[in-house]
Structure formats: structure tokens, C-alpha cells
C-alpha atoms as a PDB file:
ATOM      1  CA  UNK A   1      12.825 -56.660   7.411  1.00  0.00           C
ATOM      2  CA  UNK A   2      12.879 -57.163  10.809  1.00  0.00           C
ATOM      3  CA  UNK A   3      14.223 -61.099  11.782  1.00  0.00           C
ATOM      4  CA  UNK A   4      14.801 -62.731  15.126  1.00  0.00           C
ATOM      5  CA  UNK A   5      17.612 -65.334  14.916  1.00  0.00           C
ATOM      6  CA  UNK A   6      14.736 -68.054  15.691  1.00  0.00           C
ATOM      7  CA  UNK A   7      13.285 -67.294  12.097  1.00  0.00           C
ATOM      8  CA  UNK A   8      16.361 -66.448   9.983  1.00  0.00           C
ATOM      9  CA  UNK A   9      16.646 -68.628   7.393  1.00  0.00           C
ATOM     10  CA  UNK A  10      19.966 -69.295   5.873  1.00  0.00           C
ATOM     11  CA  UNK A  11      21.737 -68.788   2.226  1.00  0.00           C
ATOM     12  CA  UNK A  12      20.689 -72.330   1.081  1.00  0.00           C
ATOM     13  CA  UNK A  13      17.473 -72.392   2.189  1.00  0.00           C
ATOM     14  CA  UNK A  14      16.765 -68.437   0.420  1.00  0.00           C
ATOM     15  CA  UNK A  15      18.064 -70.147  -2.610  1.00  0.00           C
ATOM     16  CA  UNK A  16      15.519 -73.121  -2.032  1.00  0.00           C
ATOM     17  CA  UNK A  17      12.944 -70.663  -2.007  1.00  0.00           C
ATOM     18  CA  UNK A  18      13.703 -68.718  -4.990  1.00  0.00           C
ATOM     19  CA  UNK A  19      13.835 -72.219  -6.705  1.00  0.00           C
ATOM     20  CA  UNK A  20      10.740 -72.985  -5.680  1.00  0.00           C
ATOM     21  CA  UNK A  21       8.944 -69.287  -5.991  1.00  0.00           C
ATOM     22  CA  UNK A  22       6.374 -69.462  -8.832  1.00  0.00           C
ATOM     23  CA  UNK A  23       5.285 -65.244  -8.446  1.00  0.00           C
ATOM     24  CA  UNK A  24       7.457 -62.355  -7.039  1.00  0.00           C
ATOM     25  CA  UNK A  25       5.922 -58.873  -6.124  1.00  0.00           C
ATOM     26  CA  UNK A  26       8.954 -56.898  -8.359  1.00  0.00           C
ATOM     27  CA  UNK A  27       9.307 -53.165  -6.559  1.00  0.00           C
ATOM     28  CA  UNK A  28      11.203 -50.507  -7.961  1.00  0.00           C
ATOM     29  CA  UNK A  29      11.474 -46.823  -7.138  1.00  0.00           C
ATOM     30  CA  UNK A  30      10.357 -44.204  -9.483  1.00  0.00           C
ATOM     31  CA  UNK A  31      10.173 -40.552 -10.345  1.00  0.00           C
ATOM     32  CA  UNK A  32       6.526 -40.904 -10.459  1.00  0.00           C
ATOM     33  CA  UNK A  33       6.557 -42.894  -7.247  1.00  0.00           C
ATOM     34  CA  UNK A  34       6.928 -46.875  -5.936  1.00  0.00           C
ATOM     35  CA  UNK A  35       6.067 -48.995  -9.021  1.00  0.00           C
ATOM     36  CA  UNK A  36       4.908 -53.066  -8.013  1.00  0.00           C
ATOM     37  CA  UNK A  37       4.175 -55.637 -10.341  1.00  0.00           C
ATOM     38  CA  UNK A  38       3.279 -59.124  -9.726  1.00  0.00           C
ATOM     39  CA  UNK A  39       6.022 -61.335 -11.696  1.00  0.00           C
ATOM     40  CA  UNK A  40       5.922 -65.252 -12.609  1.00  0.00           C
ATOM     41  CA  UNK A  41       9.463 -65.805 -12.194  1.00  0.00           C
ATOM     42  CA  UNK A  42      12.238 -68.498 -12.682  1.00  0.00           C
ATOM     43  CA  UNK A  43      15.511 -68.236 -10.496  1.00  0.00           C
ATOM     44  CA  UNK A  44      19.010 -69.074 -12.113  1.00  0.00           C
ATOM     45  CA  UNK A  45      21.006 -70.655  -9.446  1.00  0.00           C
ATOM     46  CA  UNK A  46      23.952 -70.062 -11.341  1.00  0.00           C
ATOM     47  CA  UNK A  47      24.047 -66.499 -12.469  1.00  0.00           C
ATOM     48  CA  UNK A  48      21.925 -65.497  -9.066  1.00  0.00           C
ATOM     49  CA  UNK A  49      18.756 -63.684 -11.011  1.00  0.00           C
ATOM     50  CA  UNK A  50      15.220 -63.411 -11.122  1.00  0.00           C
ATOM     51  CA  UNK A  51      13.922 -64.007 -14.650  1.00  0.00           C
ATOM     52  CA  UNK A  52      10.914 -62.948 -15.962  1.00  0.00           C
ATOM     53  CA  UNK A  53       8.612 -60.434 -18.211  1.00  0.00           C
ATOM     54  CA  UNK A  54       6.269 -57.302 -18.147  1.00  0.00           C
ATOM     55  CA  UNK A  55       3.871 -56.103 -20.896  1.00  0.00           C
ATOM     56  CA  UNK A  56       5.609 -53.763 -23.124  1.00  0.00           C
ATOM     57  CA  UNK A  57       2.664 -50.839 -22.028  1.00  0.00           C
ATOM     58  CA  UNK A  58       3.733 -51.648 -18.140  1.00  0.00           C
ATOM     59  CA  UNK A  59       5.899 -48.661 -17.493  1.00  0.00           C
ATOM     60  CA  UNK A  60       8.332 -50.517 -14.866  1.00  0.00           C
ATOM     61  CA  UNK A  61      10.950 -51.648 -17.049  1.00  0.00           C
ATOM     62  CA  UNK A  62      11.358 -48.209 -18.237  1.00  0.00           C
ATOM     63  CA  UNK A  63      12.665 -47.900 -14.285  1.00  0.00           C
ATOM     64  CA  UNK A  64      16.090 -49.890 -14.664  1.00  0.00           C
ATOM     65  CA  UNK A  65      18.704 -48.431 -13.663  1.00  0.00           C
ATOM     66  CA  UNK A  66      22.259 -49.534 -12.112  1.00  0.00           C
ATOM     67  CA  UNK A  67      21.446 -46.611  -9.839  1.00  0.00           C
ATOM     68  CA  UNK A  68      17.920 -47.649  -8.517  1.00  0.00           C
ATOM     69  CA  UNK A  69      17.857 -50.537  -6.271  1.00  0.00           C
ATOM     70  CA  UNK A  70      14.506 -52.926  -7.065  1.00  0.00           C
ATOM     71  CA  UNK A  71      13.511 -55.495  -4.957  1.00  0.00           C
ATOM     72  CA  UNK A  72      11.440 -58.534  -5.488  1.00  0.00           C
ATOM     73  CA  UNK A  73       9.109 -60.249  -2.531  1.00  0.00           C
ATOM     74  CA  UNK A  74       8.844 -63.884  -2.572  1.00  0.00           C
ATOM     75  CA  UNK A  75       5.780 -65.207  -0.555  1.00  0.00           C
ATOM     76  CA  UNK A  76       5.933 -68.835   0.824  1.00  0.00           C
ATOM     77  CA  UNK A  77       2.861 -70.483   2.541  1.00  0.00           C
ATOM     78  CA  UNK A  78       1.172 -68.510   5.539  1.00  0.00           C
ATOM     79  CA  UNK A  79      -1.662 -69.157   7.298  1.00  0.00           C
ATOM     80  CA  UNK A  80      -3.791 -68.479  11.014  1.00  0.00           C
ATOM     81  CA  UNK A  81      -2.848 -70.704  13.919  1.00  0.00           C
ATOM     82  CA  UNK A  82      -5.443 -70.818  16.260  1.00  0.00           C
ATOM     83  CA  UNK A  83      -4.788 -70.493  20.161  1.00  0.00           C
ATOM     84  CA  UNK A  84      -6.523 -73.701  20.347  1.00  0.00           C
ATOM     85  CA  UNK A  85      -3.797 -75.300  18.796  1.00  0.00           C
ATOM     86  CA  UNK A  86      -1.884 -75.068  22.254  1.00  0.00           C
ATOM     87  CA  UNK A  87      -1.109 -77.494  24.353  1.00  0.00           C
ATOM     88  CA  UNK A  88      -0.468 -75.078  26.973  1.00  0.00           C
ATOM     89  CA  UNK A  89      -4.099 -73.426  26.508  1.00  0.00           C
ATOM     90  CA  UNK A  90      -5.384 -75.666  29.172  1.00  0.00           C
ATOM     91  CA  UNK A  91      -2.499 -75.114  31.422  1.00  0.00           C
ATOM     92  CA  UNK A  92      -2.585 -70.975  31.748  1.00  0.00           C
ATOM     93  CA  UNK A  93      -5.057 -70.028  29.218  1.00  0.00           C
ATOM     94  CA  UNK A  94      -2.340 -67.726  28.060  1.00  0.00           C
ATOM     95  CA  UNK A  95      -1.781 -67.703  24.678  1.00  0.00           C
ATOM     96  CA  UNK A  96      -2.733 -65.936  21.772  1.00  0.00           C
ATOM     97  CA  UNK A  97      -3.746 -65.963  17.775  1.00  0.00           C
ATOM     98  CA  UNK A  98      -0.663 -65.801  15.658  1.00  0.00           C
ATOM     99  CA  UNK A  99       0.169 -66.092  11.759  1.00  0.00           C
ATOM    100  CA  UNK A 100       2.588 -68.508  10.639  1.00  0.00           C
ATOM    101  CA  UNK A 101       4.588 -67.141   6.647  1.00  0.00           C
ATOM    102  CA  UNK A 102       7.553 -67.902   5.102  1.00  0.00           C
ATOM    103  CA  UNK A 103       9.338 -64.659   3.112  1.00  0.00           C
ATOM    104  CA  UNK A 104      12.238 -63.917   0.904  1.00  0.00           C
ATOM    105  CA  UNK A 105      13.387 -60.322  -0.167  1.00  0.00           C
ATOM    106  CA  UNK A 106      15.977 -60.102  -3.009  1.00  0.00           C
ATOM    107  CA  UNK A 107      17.291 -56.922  -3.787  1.00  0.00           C
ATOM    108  CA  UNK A 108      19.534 -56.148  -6.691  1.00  0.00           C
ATOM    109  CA  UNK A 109      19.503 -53.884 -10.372  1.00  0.00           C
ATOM    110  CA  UNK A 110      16.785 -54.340 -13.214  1.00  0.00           C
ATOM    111  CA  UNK A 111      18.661 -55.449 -16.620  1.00  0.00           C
ATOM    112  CA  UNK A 112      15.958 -55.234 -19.445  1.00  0.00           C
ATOM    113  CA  UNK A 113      15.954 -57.545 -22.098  1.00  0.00           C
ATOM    114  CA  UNK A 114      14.185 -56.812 -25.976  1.00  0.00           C
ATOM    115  CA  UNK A 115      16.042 -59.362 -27.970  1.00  0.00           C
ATOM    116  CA  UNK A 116      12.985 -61.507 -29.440  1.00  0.00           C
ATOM    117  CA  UNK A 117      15.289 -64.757 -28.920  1.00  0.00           C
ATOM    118  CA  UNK A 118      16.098 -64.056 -25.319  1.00  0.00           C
ATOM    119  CA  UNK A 119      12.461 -63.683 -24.889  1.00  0.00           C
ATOM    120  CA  UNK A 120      11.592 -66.438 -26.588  1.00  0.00           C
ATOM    121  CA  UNK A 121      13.543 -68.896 -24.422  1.00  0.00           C
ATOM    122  CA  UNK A 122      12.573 -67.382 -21.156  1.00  0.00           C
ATOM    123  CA  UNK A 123       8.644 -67.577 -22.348  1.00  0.00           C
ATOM    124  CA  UNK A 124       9.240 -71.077 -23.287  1.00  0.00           C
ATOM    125  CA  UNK A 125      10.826 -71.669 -20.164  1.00  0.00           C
ATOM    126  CA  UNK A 126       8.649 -70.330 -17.987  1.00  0.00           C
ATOM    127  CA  UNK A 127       5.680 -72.366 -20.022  1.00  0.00           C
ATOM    128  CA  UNK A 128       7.701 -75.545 -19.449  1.00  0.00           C
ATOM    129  CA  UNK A 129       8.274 -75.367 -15.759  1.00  0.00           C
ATOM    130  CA  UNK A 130       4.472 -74.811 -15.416  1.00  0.00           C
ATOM    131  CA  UNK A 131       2.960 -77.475 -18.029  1.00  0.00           C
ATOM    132  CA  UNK A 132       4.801 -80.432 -16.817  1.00  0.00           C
ATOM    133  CA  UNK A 133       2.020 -80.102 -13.757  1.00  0.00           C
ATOM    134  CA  UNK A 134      -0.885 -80.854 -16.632  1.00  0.00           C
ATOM    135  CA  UNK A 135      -2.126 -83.811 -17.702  1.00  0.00           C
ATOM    136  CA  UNK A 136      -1.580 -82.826 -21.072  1.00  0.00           C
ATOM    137  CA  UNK A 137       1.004 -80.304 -21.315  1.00  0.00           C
ATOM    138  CA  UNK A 138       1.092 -77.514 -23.918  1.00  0.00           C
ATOM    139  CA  UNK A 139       3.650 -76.241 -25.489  1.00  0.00           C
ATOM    140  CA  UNK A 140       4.623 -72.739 -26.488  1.00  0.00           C
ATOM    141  CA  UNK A 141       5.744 -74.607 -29.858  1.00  0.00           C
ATOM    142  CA  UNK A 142       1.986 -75.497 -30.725  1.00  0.00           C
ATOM    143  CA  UNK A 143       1.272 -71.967 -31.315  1.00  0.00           C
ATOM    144  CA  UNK A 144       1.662 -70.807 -34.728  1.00  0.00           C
ATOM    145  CA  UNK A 145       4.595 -69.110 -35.085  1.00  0.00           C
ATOM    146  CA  UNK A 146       3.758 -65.380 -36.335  1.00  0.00           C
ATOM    147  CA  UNK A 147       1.203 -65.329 -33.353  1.00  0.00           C
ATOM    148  CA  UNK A 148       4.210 -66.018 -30.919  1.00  0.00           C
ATOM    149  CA  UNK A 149       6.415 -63.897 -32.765  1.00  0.00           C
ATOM    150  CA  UNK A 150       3.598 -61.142 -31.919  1.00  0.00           C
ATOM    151  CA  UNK A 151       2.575 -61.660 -28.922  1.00  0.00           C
ATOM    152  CA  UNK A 152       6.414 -61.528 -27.990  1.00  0.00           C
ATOM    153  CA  UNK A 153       6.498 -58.143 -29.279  1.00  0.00           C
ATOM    154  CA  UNK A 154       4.262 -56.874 -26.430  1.00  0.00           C
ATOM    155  CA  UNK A 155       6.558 -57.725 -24.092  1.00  0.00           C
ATOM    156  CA  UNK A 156       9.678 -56.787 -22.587  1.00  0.00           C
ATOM    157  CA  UNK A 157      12.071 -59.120 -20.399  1.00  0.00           C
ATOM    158  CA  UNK A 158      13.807 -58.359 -16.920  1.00  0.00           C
ATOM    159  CA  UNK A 159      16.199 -59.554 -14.897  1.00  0.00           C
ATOM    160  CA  UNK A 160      16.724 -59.320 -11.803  1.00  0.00           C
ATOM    161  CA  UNK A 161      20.629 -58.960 -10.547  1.00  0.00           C
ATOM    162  CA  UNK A 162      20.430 -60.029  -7.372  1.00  0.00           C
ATOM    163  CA  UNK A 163      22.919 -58.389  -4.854  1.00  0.00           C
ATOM    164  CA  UNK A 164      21.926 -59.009  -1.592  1.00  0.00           C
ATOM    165  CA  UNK A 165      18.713 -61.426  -0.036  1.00  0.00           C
ATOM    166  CA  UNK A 166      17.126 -62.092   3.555  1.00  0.00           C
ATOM    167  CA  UNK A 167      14.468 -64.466   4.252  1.00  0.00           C
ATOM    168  CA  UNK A 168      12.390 -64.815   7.106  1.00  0.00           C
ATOM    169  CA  UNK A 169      10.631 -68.797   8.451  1.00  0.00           C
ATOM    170  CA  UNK A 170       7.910 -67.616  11.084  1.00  0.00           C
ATOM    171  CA  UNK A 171       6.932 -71.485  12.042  1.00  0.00           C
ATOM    172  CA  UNK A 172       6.216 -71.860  15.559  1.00  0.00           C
ATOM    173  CA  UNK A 173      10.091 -71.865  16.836  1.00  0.00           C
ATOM    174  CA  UNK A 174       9.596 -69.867  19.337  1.00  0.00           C
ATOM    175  CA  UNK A 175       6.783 -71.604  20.577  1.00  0.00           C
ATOM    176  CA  UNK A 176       7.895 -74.839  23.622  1.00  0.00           C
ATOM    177  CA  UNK A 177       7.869 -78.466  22.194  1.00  0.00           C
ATOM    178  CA  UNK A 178       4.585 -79.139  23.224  1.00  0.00           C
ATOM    179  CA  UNK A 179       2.763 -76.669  21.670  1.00  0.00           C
ATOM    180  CA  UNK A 180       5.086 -77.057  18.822  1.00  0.00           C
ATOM    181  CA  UNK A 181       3.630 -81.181  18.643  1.00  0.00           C
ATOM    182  CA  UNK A 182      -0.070 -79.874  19.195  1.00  0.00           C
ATOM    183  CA  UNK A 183       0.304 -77.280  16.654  1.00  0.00           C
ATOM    184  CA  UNK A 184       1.475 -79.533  13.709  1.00  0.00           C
ATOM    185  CA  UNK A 185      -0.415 -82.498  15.029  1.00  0.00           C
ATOM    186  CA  UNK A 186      -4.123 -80.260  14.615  1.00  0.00           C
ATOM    187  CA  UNK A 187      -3.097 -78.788  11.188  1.00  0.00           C
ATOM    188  CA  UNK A 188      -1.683 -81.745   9.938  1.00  0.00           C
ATOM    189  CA  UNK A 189      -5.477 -83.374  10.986  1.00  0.00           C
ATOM    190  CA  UNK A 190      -7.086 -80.535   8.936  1.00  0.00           C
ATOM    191  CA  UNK A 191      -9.164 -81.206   6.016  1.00  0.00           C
ATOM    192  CA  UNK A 192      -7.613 -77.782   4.708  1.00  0.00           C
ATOM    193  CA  UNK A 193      -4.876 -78.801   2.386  1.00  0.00           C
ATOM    194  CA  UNK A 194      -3.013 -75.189   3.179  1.00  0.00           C
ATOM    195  CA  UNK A 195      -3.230 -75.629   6.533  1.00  0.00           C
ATOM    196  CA  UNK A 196      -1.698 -79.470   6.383  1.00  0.00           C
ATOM    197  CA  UNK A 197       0.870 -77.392   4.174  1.00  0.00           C
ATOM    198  CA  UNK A 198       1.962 -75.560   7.200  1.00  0.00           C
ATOM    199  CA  UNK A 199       2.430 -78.534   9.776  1.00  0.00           C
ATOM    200  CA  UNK A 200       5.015 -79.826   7.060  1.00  0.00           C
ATOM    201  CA  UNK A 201       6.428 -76.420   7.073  1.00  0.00           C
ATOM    202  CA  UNK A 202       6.449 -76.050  10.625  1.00  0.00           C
ATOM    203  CA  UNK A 203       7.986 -79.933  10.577  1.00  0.00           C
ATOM    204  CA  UNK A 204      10.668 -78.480   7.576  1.00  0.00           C
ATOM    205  CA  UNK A 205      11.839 -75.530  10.242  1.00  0.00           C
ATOM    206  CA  UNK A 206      12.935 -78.066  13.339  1.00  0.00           C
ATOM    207  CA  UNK A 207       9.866 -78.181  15.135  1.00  0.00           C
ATOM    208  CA  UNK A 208      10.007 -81.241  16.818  1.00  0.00           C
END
């Protein structure tokens, strides 16, 4: 991936973003060609993986291989900026559209996991992470138990082994101050919440 210096981000914040990542686009070479498969994933800090699972009939797992290098895309917000966010528009009238995104790429080897208790804990996991956002959270407990027991049967876990990462922050650093203030001052006015999402992401990057 190509990254200026302006938009590298650095170790910690990767690992932020893995933390944070709810859905990874998993991408592994094949025989048959590129497989891709949209992943909910955790991240252990510790260990340094992606954690997740695939439907048993999804023919990716069957791609894992210490020899075959996957990789795993981790979206962060993005959105339009407008040239008539610019303070400078009235000044030279030049300036032009742009797209503000935040991207990780891990890259590392696919370790498949079948054991139905390993499985079991990532599911439950997974569930967890995501329920304590509802008002009433559910539990992968108040299924009854031979259901869960079969519907963990359709599936198959992976992991991740992550060897190497890069991620990229395009938010408005190489933009001057003022256009930099006038950008995050007219999202952060918007009455689109993703778009008041980026002024705190443009804030998060240094902007001043």
C-alpha cells in the first residue's frame, strides 16, 4: 500500500485499530484463484492474531497454509470532503474533492481451528463483545445447548498469525491549518453522524 509519511500511522495506533475493528475483508491466495471473505473479528493483543470463523461449506479455510501468505483489510471510517470545506476556496478557488479513510493491512499465515471448545469460546466471545451494545443483551448461553452444539458444527475457526501490518490515516494532514479548522469545523456542524465521525478523526490525527 502506498503511504506518505503524513498518513503513516504507527505500531500503537495499528494495534488500536485492530482493537477496535469489528469486520476484516480476510484474502488468501488460491489454486482456484484470490479467495475474500468478509470476517467479524476479535484481535488478541497478546498473541498478535485475528480471531474469527467461516462456514464449514466456505472453501477458504481449506487455503491455510504456512506457505501462503493471507491478508486481512481493516476499514476505519471514510467519507467525501467537499471543496467547500476550504478555507482557502475563496482565496484561489483552487482546490479539489478528496476522500478522507482510515486502513489497516495485516498480513500473516491462516491456522484453522475444529476443536468444538475452541469454537465455542471464540463464538461466545465474539457474541459478548457485540451484546454489551444492547439494551438487553443475549447470550450465546440462552440457546439450548444441542442447537449450539450444531450450529458449531457448521463452522470452522481461523486465526490469523499476524507477521507483519501497515496502516494508512488519510485525514486532512496534508491540507494548511486553515483548511484543516474549516474542514473539521463544517463536518463537525453536520447533521450526518459519519461525517461528525470524521472531524473527530481528523481532530484524533493532529489536525489542529
Amino acid at each position: 500500500m502506498f503511504i506518505p509519511q503524513k498518513f503513516q500511522l504507527s505500531d500503537d495506533q495499528i494495534s488500536g485499530m485492530l482493537h477496535d475493528a469489528a469486520l476484516a475483508y480476510l484474502i488468501t491466495p488460491s489454486e482456484s484463484g484470490t479467495l475474500v471473505t468478509p470476517l467479524p473479528v476479535t484481535y488478541n493483543r497478546e498473541r498478535n492474531r485475528l480471531v474469527g470463523h467461516v462456514s464449514r461449506a466456505n472453501p477458504h479455510w481449506r487455503c491455510a497454509s504456512t506457505e501462503v501468505e493471507s491478508l486481512a483489510i481493516l476499514p476505519g471510517i471514510d467519507g467525501y470532503i467537499s471543496p467547500s470545506l476550504y478555507a482557502t476556496k475563496s482565496e484561489s478557488g483552487e482546490v479539489v474533492p478528496t476522500w478522507n479513510y482510515e486502513v489497516v493491512i495485516a498480513y500473516g499465515h491462516l491456522r484453522i481451528h475444529d476443536d468444538p471448545d475452541w469454537l465455542g469460546e471464540q463464538v461466545a466471545a465474539l457474541t459478548d463483545r457485540h451484546e454489551a451494545q444492547q439494551e438487553h443483551p443475549w447470550s450465546v448461553d440462552d440457546a439450548p445447548e444441542p442447537f449450539v452444539e450444531r450450529q458449531l458444527r457448521g463452522i470452522v475457526g481461523v486465526e490469523l498469525m499476524i507477521t507483519r501490518w501497515e496502516g494508512k490515516a488519510k485525514m486532512s494532514q496534508n491540507q494548511p491549518a486553515a483548511n484543516r479548522r474549516s474542514v473539521i469545523a463544517g463536518l463537525a456542524a453536520s447533521t450526518n453522524s459519519r461525517q461528525r465521525q470524521i472531524a473527530e478523526r481528523i481532530i484524533a490525527h493532529g489536525s489542529e
